[in-house]
PDB file of N, CA and C in Angstrom:
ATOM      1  N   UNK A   1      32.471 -15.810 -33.882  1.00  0.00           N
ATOM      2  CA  UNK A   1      31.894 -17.083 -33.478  1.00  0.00           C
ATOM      3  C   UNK A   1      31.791 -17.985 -34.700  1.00  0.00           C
ATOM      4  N   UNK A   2      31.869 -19.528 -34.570  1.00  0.00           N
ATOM      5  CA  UNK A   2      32.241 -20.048 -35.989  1.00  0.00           C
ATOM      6  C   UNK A   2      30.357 -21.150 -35.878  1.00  0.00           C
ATOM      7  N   UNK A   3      29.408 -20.514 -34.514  1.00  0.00           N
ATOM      8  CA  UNK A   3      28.434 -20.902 -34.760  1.00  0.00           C
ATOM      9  C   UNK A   3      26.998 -19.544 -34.564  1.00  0.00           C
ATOM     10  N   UNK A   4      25.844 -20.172 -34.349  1.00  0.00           N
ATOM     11  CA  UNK A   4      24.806 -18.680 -34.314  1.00  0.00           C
ATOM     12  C   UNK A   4      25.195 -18.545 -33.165  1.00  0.00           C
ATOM     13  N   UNK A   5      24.933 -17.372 -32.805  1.00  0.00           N
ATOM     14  CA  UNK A   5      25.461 -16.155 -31.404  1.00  0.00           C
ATOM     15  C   UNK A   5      23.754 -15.997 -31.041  1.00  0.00           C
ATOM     16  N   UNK A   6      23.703 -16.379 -29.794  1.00  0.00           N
ATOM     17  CA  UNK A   6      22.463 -16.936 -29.222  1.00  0.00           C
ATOM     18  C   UNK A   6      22.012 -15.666 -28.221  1.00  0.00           C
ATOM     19  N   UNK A   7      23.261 -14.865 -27.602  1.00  0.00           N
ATOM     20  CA  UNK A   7      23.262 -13.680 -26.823  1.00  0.00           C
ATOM     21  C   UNK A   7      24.098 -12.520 -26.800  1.00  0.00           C
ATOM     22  N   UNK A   8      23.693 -11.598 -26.255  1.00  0.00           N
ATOM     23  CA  UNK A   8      24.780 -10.643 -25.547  1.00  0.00           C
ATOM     24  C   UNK A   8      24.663  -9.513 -24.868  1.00  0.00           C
ATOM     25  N   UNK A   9      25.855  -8.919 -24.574  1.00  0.00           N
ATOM     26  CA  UNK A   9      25.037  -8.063 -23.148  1.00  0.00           C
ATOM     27  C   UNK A   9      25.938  -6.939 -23.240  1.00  0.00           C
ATOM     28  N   UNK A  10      25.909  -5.860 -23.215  1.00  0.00           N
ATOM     29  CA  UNK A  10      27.209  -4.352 -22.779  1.00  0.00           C
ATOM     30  C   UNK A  10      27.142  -4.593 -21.311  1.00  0.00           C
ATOM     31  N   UNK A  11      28.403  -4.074 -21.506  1.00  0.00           N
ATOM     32  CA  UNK A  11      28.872  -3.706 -19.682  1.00  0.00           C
ATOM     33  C   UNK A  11      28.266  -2.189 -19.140  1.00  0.00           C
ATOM     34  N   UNK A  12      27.542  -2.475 -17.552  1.00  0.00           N
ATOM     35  CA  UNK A  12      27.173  -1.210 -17.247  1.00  0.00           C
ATOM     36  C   UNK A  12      27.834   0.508 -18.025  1.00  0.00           C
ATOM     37  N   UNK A  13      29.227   0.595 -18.098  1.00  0.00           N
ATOM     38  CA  UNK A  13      29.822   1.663 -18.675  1.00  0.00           C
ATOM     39  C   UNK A  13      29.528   1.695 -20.281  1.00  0.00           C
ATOM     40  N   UNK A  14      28.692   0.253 -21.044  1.00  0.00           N
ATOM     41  CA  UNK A  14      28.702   0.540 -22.260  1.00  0.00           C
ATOM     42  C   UNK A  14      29.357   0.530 -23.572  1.00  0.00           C
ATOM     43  N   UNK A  15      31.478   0.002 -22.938  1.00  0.00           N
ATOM     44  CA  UNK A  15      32.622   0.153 -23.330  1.00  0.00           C
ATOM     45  C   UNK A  15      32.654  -0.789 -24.286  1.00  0.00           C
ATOM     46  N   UNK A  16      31.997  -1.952 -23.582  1.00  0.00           N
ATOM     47  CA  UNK A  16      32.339  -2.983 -24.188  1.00  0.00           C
ATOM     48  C   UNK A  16      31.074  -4.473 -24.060  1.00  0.00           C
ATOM     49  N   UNK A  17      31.137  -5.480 -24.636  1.00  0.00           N
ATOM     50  CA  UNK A  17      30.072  -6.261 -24.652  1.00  0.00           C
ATOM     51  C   UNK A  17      30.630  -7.704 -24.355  1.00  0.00           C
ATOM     52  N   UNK A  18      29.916  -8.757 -24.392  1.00  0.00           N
ATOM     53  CA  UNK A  18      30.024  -9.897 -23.947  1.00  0.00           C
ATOM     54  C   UNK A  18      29.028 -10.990 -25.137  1.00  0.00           C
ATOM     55  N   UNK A  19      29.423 -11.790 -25.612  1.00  0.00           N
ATOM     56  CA  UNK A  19      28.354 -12.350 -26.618  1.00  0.00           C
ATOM     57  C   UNK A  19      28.691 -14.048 -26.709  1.00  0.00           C
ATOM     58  N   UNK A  20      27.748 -14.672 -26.465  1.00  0.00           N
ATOM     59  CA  UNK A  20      27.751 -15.920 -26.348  1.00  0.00           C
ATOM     60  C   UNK A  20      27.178 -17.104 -27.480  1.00  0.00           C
ATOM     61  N   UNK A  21      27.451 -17.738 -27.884  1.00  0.00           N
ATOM     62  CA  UNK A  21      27.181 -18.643 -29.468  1.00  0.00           C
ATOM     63  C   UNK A  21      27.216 -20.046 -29.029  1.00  0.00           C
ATOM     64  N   UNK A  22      26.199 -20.779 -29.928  1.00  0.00           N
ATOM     65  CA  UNK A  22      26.262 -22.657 -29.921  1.00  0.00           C
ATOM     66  C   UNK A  22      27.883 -23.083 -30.004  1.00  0.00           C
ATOM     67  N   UNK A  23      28.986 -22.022 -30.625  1.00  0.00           N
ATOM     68  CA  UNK A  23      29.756 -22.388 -31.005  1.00  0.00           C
ATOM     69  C   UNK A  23      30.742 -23.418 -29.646  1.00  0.00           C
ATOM     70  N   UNK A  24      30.008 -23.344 -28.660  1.00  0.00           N
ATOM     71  CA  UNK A  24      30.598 -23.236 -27.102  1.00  0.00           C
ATOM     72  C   UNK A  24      31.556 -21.767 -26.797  1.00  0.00           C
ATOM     73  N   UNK A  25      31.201 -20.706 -26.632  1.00  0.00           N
ATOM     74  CA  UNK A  25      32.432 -19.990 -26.239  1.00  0.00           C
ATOM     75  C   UNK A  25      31.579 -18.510 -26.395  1.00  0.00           C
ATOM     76  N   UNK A  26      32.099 -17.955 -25.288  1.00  0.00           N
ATOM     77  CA  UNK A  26      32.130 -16.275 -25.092  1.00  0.00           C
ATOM     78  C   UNK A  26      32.922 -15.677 -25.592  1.00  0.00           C
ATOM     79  N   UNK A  27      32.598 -14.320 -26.153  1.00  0.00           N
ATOM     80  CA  UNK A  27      34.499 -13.381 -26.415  1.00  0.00           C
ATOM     81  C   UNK A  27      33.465 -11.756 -25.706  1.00  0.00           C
ATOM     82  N   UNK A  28      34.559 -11.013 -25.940  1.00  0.00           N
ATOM     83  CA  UNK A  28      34.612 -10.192 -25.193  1.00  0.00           C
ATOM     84  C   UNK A  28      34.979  -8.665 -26.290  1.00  0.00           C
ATOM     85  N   UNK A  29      34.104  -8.154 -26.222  1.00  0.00           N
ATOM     86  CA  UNK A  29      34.431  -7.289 -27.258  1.00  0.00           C
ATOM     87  C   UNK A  29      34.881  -5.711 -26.882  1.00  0.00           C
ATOM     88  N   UNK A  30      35.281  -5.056 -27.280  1.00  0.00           N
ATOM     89  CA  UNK A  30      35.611  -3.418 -27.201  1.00  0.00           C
ATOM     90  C   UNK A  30      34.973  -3.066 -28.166  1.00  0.00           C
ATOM     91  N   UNK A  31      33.780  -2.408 -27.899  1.00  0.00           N
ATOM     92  CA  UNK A  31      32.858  -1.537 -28.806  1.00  0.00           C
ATOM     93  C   UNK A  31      33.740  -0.035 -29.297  1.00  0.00           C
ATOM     94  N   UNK A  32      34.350   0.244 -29.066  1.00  0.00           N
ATOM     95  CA  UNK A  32      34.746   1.568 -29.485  1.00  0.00           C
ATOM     96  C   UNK A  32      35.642   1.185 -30.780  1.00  0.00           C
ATOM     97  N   UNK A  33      36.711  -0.090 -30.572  1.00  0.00           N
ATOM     98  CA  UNK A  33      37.444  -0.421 -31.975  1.00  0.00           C
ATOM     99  C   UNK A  33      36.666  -1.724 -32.437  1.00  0.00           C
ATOM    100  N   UNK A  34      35.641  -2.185 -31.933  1.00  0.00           N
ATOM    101  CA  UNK A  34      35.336  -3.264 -33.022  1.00  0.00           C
ATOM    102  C   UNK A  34      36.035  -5.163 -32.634  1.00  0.00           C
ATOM    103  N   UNK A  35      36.938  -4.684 -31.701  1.00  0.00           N
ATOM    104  CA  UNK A  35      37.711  -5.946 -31.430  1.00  0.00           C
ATOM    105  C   UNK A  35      37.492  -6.933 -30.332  1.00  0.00           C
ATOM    106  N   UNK A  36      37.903  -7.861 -30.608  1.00  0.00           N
ATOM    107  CA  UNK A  36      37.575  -8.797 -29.429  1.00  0.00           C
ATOM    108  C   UNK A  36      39.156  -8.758 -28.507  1.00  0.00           C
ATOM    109  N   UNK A  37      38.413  -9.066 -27.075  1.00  0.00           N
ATOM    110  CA  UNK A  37      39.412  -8.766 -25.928  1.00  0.00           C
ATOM    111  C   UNK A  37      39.987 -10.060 -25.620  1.00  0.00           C
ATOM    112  N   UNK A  38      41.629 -10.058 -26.022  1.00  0.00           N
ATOM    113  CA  UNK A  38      41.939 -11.788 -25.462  1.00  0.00           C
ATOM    114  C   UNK A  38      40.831 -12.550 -26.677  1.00  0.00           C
ATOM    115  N   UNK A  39      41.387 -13.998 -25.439  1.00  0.00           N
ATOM    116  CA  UNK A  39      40.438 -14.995 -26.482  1.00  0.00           C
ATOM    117  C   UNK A  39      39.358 -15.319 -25.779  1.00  0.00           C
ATOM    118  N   UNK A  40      38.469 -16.614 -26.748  1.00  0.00           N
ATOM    119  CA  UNK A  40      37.463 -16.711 -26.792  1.00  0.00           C
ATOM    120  C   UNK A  40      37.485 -17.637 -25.153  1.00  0.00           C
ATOM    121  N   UNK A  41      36.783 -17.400 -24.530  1.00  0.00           N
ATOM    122  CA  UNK A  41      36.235 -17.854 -23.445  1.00  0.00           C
ATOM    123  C   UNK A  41      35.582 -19.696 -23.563  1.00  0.00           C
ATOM    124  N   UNK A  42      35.917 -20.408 -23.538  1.00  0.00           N
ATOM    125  CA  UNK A  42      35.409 -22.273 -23.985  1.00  0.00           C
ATOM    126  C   UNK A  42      34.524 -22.904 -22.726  1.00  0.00           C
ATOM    127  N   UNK A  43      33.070 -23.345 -23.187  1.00  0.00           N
ATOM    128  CA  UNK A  43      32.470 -24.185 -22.368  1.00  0.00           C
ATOM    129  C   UNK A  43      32.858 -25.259 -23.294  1.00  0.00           C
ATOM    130  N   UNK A  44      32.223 -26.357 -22.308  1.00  0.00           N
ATOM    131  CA  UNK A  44      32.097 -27.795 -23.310  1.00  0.00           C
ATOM    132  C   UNK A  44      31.015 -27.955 -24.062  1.00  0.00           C
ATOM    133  N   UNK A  45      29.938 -27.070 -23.933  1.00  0.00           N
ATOM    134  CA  UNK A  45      28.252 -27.464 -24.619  1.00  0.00           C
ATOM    135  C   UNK A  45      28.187 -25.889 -25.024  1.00  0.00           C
ATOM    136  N   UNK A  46      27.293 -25.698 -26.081  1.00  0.00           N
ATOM    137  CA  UNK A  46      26.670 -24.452 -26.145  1.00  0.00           C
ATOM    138  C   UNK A  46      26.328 -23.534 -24.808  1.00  0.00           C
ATOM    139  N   UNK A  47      26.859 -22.351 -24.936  1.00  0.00           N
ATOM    140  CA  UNK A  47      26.944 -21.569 -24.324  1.00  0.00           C
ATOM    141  C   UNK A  47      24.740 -20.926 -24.371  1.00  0.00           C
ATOM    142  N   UNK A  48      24.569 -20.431 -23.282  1.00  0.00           N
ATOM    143  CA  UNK A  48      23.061 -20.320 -22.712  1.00  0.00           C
ATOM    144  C   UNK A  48      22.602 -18.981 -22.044  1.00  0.00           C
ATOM    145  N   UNK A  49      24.033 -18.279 -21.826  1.00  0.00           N
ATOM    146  CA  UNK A  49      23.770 -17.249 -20.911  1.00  0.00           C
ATOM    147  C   UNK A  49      24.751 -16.721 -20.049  1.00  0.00           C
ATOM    148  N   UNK A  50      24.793 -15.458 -19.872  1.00  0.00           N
ATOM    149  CA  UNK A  50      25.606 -14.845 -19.480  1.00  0.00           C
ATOM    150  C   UNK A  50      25.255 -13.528 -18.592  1.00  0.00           C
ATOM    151  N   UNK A  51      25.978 -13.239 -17.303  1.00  0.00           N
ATOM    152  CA  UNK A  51      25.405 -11.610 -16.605  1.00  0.00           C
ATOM    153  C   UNK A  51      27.141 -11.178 -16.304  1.00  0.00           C
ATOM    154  N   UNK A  52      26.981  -9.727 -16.217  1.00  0.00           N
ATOM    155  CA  UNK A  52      27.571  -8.812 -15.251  1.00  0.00           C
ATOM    156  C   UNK A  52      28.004  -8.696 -14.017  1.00  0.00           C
ATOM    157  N   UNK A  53      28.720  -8.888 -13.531  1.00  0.00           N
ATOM    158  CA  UNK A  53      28.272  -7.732 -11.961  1.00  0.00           C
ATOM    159  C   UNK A  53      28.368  -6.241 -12.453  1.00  0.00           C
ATOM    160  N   UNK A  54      27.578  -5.601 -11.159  1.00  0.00           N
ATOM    161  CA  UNK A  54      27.344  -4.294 -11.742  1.00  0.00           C
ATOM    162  C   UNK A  54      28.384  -3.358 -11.694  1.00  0.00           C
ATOM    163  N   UNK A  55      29.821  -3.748 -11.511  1.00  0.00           N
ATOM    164  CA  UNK A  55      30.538  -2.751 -11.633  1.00  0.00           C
ATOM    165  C   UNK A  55      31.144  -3.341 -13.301  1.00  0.00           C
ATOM    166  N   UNK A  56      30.618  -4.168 -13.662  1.00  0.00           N
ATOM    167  CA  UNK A  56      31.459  -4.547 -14.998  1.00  0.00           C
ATOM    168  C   UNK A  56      32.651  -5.205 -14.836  1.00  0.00           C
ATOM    169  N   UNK A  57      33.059  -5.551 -14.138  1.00  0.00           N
ATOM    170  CA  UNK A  57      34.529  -5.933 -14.369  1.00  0.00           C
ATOM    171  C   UNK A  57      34.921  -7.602 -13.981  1.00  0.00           C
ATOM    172  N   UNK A  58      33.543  -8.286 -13.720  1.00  0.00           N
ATOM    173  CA  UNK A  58      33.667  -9.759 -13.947  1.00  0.00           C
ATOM    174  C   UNK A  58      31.933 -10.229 -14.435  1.00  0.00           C
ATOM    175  N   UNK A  59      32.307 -11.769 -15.372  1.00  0.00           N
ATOM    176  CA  UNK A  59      31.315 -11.744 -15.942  1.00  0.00           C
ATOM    177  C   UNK A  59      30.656 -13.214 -15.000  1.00  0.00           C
ATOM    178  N   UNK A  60      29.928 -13.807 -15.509  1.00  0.00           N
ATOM    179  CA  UNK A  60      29.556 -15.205 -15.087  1.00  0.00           C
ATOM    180  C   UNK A  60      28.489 -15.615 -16.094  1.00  0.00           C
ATOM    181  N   UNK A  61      29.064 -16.908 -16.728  1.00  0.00           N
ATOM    182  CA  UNK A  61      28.015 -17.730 -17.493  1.00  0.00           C
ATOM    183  C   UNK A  61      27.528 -18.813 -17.557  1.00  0.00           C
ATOM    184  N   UNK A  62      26.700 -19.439 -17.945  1.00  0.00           N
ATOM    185  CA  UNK A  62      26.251 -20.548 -18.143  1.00  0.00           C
ATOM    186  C   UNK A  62      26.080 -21.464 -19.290  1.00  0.00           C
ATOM    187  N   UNK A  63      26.234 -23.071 -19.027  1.00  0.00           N
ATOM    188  CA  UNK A  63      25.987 -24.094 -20.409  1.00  0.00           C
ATOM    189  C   UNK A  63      24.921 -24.544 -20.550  1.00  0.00           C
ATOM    190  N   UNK A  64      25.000 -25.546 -21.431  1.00  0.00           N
ATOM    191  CA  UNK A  64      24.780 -26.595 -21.785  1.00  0.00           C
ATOM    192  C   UNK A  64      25.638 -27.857 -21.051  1.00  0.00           C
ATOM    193  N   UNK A  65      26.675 -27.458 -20.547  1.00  0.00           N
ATOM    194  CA  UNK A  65      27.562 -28.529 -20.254  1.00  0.00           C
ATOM    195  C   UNK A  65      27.586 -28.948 -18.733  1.00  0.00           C
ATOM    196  N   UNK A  66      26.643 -28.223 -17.941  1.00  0.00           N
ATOM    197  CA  UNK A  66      26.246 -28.272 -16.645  1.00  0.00           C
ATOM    198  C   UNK A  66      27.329 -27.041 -15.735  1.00  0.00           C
TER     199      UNK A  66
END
């Protein structure tokens, strides 16, 4: 993130995480190597929040940007 990282969350399985920053943008990480999945995810405003569904396998977030 190229601003402060305001959140973040693991996926039910734990695999992997989700982390959200002023920078506007989500990424998507793989906890086991350290890496981010794909790219960074872009709102237009600081990013505010973020959930799961509970099987992990889609996310949903929220702005600043409405």
């Amino acid at each position: 993130h190229d601003g402060p990282v305001t959140g973040a969350l693991f996926t039910p399985d734990g695999g992997r995480a989700i982390s959200w920053s002023d920078d506007k943008t989500l990424r998507l990480w793989d906890l086991a190597s350290g890496r981010q999945i794909g790219p960074a995810m872009q709102h237009d405003g600081p990013v505010t929040g973020a959930l799961f569904t509970p099987d992990g396998g889609r996310a949903i977030s929220w702005s600043d940007d409405k």
